[in-house]
PDB file of N, CA and C in Angstrom:
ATOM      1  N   UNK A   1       7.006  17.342  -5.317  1.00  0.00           N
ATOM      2  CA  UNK A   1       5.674  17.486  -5.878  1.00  0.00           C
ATOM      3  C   UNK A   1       4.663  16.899  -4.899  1.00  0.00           C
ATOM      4  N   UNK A   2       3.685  17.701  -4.782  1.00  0.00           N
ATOM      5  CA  UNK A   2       2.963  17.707  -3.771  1.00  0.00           C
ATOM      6  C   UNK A   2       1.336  16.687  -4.343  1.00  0.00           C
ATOM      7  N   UNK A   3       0.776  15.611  -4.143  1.00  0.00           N
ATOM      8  CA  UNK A   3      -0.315  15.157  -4.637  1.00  0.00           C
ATOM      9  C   UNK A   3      -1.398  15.608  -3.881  1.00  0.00           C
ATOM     10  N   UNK A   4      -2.674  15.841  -4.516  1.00  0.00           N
ATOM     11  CA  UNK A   4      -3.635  15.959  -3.424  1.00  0.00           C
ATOM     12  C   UNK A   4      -4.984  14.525  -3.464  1.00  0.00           C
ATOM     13  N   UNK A   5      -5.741  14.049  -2.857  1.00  0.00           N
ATOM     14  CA  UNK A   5      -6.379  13.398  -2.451  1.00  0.00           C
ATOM     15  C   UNK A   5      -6.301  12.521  -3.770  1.00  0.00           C
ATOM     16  N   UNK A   6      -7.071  13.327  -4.484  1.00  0.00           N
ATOM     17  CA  UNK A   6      -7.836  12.573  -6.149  1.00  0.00           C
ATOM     18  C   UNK A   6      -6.422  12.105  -6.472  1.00  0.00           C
ATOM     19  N   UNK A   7      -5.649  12.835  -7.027  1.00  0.00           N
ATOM     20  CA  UNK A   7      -4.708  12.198  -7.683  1.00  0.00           C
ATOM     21  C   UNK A   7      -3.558  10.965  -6.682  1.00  0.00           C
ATOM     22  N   UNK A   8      -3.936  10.873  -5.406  1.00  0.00           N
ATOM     23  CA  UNK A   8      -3.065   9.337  -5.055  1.00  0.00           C
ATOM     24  C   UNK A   8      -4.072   8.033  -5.080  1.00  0.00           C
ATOM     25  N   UNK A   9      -5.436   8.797  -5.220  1.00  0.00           N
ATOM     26  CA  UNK A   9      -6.521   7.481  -5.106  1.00  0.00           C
ATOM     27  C   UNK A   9      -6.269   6.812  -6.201  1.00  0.00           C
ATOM     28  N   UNK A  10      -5.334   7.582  -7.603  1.00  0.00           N
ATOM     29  CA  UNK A  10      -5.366   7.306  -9.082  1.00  0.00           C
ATOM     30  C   UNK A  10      -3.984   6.677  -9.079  1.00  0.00           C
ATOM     31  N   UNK A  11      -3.443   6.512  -8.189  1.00  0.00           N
ATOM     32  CA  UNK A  11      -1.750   6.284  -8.213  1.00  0.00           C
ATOM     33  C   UNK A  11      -1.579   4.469  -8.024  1.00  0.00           C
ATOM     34  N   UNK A  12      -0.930   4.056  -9.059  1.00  0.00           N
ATOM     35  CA  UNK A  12      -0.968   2.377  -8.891  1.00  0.00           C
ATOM     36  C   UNK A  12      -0.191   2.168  -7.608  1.00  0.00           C
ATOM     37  N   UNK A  13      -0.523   1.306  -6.851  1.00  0.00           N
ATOM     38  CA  UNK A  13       0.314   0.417  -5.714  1.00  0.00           C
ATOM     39  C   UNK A  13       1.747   1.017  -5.454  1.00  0.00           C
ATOM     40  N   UNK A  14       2.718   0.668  -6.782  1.00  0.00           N
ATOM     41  CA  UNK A  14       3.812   0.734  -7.359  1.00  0.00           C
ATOM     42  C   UNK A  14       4.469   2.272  -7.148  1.00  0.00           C
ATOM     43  N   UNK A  15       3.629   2.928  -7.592  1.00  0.00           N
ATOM     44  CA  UNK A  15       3.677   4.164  -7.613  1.00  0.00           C
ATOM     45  C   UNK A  15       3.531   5.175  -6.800  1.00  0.00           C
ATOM     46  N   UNK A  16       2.626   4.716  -5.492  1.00  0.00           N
ATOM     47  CA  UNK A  16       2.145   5.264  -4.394  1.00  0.00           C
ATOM     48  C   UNK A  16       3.471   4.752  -3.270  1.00  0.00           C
ATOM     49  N   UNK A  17       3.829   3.945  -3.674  1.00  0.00           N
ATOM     50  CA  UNK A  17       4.565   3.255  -3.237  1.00  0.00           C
ATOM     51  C   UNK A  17       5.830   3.717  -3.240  1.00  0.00           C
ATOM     52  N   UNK A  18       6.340   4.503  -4.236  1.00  0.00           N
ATOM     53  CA  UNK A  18       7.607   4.874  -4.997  1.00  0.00           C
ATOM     54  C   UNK A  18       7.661   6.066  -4.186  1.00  0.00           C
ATOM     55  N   UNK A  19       6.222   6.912  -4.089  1.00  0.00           N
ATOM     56  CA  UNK A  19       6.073   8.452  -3.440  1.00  0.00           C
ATOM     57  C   UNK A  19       6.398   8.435  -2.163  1.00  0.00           C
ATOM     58  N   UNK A  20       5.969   7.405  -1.342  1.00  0.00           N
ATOM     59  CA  UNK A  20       6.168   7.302   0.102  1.00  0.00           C
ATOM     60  C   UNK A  20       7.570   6.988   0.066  1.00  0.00           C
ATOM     61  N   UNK A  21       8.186   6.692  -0.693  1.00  0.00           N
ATOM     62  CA  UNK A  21       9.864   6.524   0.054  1.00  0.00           C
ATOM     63  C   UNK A  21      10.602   7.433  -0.458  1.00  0.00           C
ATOM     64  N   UNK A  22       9.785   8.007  -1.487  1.00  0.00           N
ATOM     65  CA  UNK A  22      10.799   9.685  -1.608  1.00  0.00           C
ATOM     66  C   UNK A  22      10.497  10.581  -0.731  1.00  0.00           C
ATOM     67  N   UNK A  23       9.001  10.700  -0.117  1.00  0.00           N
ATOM     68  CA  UNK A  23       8.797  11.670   0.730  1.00  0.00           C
ATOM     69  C   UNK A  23       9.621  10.762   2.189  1.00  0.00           C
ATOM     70  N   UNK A  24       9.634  10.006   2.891  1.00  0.00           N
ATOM     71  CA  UNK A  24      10.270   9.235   3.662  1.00  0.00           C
ATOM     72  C   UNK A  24      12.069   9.663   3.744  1.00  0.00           C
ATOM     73  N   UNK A  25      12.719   9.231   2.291  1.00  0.00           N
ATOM     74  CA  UNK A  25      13.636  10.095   2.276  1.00  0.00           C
ATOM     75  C   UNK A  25      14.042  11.475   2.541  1.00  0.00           C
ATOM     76  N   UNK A  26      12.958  12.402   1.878  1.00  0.00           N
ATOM     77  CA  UNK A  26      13.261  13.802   2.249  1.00  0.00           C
ATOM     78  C   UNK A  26      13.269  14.428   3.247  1.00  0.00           C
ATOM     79  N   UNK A  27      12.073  13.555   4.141  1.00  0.00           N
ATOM     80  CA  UNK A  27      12.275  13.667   5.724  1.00  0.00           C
ATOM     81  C   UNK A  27      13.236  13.313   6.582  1.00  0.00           C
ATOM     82  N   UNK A  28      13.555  12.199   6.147  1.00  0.00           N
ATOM     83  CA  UNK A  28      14.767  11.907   6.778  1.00  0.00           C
ATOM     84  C   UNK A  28      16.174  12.922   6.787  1.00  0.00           C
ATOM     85  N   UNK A  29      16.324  13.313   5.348  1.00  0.00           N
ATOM     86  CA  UNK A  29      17.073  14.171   4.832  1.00  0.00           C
ATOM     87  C   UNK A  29      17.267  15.487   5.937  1.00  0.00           C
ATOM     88  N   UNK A  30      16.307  15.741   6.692  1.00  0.00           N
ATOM     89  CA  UNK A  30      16.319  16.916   7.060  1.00  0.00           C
ATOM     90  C   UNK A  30      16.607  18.410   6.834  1.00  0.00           C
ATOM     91  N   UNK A  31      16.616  17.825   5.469  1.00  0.00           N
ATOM     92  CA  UNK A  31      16.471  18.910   4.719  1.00  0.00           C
ATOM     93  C   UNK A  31      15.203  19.985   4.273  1.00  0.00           C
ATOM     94  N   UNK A  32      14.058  19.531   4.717  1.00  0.00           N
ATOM     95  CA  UNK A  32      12.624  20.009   4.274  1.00  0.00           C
ATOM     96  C   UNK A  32      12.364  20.983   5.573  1.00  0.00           C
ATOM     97  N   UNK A  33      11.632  22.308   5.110  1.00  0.00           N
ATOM     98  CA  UNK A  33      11.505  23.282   6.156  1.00  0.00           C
ATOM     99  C   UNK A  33      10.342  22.366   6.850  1.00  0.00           C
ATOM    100  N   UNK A  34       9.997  23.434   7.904  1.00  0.00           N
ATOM    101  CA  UNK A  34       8.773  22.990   9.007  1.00  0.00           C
ATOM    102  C   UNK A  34       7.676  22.748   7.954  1.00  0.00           C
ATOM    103  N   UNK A  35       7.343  23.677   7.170  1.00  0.00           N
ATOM    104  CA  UNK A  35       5.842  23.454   6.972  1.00  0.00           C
ATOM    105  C   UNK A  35       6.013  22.956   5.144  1.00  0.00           C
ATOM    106  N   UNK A  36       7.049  22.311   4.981  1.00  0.00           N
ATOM    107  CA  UNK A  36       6.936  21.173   3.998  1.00  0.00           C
ATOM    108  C   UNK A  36       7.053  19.667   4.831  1.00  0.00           C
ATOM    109  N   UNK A  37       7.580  20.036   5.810  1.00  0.00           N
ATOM    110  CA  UNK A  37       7.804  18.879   6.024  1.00  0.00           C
ATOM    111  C   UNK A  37       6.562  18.100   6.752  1.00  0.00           C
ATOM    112  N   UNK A  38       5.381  19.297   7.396  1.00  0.00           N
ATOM    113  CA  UNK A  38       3.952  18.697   8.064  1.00  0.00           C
ATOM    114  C   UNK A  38       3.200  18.580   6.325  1.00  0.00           C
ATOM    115  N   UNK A  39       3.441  18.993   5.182  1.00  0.00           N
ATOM    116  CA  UNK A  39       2.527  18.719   4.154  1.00  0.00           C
ATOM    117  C   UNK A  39       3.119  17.478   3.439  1.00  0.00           C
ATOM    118  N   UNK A  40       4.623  16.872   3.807  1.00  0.00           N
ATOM    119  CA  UNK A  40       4.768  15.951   3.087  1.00  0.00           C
ATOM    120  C   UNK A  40       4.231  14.300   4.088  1.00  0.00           C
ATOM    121  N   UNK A  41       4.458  14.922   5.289  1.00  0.00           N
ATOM    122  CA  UNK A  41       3.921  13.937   6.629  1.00  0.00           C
ATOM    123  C   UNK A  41       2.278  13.785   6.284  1.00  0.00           C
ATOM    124  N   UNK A  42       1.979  14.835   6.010  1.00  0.00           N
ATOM    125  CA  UNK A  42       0.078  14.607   5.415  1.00  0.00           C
ATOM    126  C   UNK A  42       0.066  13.794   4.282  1.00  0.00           C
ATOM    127  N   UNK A  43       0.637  14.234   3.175  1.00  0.00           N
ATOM    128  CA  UNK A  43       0.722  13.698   1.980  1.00  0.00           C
ATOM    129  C   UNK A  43       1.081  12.089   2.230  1.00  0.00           C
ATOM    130  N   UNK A  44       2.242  11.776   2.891  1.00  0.00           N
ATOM    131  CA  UNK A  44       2.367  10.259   3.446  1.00  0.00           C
ATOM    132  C   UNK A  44       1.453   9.716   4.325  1.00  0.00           C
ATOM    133  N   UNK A  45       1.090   9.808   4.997  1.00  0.00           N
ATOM    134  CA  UNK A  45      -0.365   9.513   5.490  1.00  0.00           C
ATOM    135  C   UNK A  45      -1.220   9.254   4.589  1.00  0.00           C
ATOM    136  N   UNK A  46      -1.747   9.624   3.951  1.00  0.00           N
ATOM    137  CA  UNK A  46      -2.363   9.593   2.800  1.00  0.00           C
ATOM    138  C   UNK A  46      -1.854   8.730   2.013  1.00  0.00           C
ATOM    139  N   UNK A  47      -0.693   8.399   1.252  1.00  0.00           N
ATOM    140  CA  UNK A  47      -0.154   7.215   0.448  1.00  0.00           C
ATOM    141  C   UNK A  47      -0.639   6.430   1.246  1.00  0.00           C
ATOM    142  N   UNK A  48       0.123   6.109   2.741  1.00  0.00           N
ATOM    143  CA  UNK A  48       0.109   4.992   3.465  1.00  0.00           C
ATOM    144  C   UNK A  48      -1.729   3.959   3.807  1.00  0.00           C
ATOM    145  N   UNK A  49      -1.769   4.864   3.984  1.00  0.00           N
ATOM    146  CA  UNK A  49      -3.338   4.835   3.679  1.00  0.00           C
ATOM    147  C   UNK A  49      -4.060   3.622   2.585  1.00  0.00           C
ATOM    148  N   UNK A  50      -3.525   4.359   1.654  1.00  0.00           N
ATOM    149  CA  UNK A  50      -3.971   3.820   0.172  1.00  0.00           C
ATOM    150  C   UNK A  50      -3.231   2.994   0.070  1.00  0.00           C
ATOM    151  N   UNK A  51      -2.231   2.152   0.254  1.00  0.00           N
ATOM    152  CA  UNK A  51      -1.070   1.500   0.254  1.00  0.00           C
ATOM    153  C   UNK A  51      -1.908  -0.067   0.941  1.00  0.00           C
ATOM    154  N   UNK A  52      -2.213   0.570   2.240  1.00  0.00           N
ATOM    155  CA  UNK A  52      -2.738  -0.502   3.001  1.00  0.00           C
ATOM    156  C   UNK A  52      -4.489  -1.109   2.658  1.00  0.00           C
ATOM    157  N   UNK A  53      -4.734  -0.326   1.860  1.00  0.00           N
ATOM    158  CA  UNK A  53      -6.233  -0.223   1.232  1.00  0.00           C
ATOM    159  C   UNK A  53      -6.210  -1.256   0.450  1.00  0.00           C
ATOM    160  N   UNK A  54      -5.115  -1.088  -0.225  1.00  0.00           N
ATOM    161  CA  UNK A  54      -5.101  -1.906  -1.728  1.00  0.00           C
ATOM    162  C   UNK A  54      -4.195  -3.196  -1.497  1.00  0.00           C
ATOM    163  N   UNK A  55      -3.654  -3.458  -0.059  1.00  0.00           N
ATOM    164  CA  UNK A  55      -2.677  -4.518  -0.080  1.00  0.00           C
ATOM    165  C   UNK A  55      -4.142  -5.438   0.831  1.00  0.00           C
ATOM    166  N   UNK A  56      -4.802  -4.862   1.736  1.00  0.00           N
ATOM    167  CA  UNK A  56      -6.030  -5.475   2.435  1.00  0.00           C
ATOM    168  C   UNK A  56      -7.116  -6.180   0.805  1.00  0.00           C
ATOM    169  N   UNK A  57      -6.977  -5.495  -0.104  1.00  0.00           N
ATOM    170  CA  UNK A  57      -8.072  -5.694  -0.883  1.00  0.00           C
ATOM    171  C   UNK A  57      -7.543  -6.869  -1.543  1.00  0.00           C
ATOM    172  N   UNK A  58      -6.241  -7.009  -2.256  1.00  0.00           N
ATOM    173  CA  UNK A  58      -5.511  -8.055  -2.746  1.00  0.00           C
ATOM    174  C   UNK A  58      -5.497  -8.972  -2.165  1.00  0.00           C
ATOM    175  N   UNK A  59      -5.134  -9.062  -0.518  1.00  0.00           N
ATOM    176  CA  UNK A  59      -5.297  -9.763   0.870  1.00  0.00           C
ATOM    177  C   UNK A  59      -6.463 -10.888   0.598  1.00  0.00           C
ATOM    178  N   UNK A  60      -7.510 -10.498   0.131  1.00  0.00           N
ATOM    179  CA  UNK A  60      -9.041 -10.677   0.124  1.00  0.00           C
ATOM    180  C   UNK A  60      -9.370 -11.627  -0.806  1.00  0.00           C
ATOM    181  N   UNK A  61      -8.487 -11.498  -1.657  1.00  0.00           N
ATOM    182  CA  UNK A  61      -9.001 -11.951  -3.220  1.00  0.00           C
ATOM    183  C   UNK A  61      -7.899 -13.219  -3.579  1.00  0.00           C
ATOM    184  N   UNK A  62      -7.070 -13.504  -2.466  1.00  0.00           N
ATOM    185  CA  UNK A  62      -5.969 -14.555  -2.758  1.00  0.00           C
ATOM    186  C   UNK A  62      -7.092 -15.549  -1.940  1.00  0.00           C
ATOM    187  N   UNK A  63      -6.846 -16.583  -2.919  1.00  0.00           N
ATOM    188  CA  UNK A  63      -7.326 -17.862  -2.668  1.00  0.00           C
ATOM    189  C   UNK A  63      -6.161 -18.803  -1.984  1.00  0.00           C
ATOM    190  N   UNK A  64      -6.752 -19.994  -0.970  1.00  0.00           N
ATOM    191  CA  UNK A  64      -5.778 -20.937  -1.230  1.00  0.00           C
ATOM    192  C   UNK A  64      -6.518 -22.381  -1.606  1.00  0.00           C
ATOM    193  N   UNK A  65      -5.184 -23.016  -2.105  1.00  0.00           N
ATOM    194  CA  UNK A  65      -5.977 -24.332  -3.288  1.00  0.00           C
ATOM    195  C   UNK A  65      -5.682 -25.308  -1.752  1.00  0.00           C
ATOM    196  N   UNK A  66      -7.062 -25.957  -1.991  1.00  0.00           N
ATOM    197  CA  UNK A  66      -7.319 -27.640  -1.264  1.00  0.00           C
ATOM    198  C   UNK A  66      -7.446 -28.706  -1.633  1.00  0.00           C
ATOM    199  N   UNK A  67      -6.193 -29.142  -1.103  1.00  0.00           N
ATOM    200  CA  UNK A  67      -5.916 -30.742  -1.524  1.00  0.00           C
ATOM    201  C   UNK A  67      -6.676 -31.749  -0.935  1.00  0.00           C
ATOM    202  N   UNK A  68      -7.062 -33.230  -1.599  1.00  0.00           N
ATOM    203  CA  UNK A  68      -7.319 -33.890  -1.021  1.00  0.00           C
ATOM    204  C   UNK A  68      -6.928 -34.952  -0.253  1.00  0.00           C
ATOM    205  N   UNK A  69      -7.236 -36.322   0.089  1.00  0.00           N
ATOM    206  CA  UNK A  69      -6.530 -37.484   0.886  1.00  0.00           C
ATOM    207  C   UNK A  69      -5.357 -37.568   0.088  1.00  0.00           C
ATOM    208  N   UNK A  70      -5.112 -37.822  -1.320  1.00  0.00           N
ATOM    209  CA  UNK A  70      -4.411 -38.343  -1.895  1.00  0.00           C
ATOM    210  C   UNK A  70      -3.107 -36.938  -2.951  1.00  0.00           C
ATOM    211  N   UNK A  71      -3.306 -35.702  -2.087  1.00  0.00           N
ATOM    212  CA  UNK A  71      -2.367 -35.003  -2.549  1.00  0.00           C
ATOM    213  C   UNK A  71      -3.189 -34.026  -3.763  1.00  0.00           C
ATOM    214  N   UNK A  72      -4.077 -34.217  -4.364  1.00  0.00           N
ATOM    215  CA  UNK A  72      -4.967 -33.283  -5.243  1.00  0.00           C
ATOM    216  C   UNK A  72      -6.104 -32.257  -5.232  1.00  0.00           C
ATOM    217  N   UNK A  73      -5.273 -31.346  -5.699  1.00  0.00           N
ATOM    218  CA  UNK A  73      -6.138 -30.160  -5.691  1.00  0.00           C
ATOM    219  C   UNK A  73      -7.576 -30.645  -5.734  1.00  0.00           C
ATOM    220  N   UNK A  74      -8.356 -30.199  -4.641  1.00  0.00           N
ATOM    221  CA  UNK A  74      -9.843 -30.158  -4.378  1.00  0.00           C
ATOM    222  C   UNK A  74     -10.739 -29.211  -4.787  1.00  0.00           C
ATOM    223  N   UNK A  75     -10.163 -28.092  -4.972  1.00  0.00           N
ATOM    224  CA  UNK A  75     -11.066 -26.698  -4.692  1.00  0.00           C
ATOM    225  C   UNK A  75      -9.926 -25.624  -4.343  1.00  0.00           C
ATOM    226  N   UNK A  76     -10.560 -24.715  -4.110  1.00  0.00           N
ATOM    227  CA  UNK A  76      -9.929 -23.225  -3.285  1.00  0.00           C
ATOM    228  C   UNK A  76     -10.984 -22.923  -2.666  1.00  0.00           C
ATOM    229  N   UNK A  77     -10.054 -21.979  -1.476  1.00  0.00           N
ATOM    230  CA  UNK A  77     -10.743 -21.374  -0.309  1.00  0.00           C
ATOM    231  C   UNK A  77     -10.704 -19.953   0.034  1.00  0.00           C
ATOM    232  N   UNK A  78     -11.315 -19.173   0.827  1.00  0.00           N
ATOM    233  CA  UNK A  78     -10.848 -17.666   0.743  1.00  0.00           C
ATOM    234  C   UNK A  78      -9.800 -17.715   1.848  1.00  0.00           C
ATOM    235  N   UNK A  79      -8.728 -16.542   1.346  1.00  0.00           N
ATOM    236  CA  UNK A  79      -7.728 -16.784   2.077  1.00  0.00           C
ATOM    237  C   UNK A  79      -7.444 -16.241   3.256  1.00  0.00           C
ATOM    238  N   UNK A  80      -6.850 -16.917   4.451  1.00  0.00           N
ATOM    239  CA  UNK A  80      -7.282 -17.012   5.813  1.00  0.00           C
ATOM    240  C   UNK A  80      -6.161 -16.143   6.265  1.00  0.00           C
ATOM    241  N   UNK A  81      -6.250 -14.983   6.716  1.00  0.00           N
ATOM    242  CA  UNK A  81      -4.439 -14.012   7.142  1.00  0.00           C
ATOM    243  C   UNK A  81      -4.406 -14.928   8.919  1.00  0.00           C
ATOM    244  N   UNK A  82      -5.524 -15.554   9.513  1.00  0.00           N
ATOM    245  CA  UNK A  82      -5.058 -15.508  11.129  1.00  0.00           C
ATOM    246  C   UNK A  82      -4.286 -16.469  11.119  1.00  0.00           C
TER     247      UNK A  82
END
């Protein structure tokens, strides 16, 4: 099953997630003709995409907690990936 744009923007994490390793599989499989196999390579592109969209956005929104001299939570900070 083939998704188009709208419907993977609507696809949870989980789920987008689930699609890319079946299409991943089927490729591998070598079982998929030529020109399923450039619409499922588009179609994954596209998950992957959205995959990394939504793991950058989560990325964003993790805090980390700051302790003070004596071992106690101070605050939180935005969270630093470098």
């Amino acid at each position: 099953m083939v998704q188009d744009a709208q419907n993977i923007d609507e696809l949870s994490f989980e789920d987008a997630l689930k699609r890319l390793e079946a299409i991943v599989q089927r490729l591998e499989s070598g079982e998929a003709s030529l020109d399923e196999s450039i619409t499922l390579y588009s179609e994954g592109d596209r998950l992957r995409a959205q995959c990394e969209a939504r793991l950058q956005a989560a990325q964003a929104r993790i805090e980390r907690i700051t302790s003070g001299g004596e071992g106690r939570p101070t605050g939180t900070q935005p969270f630093d990936a470098d």
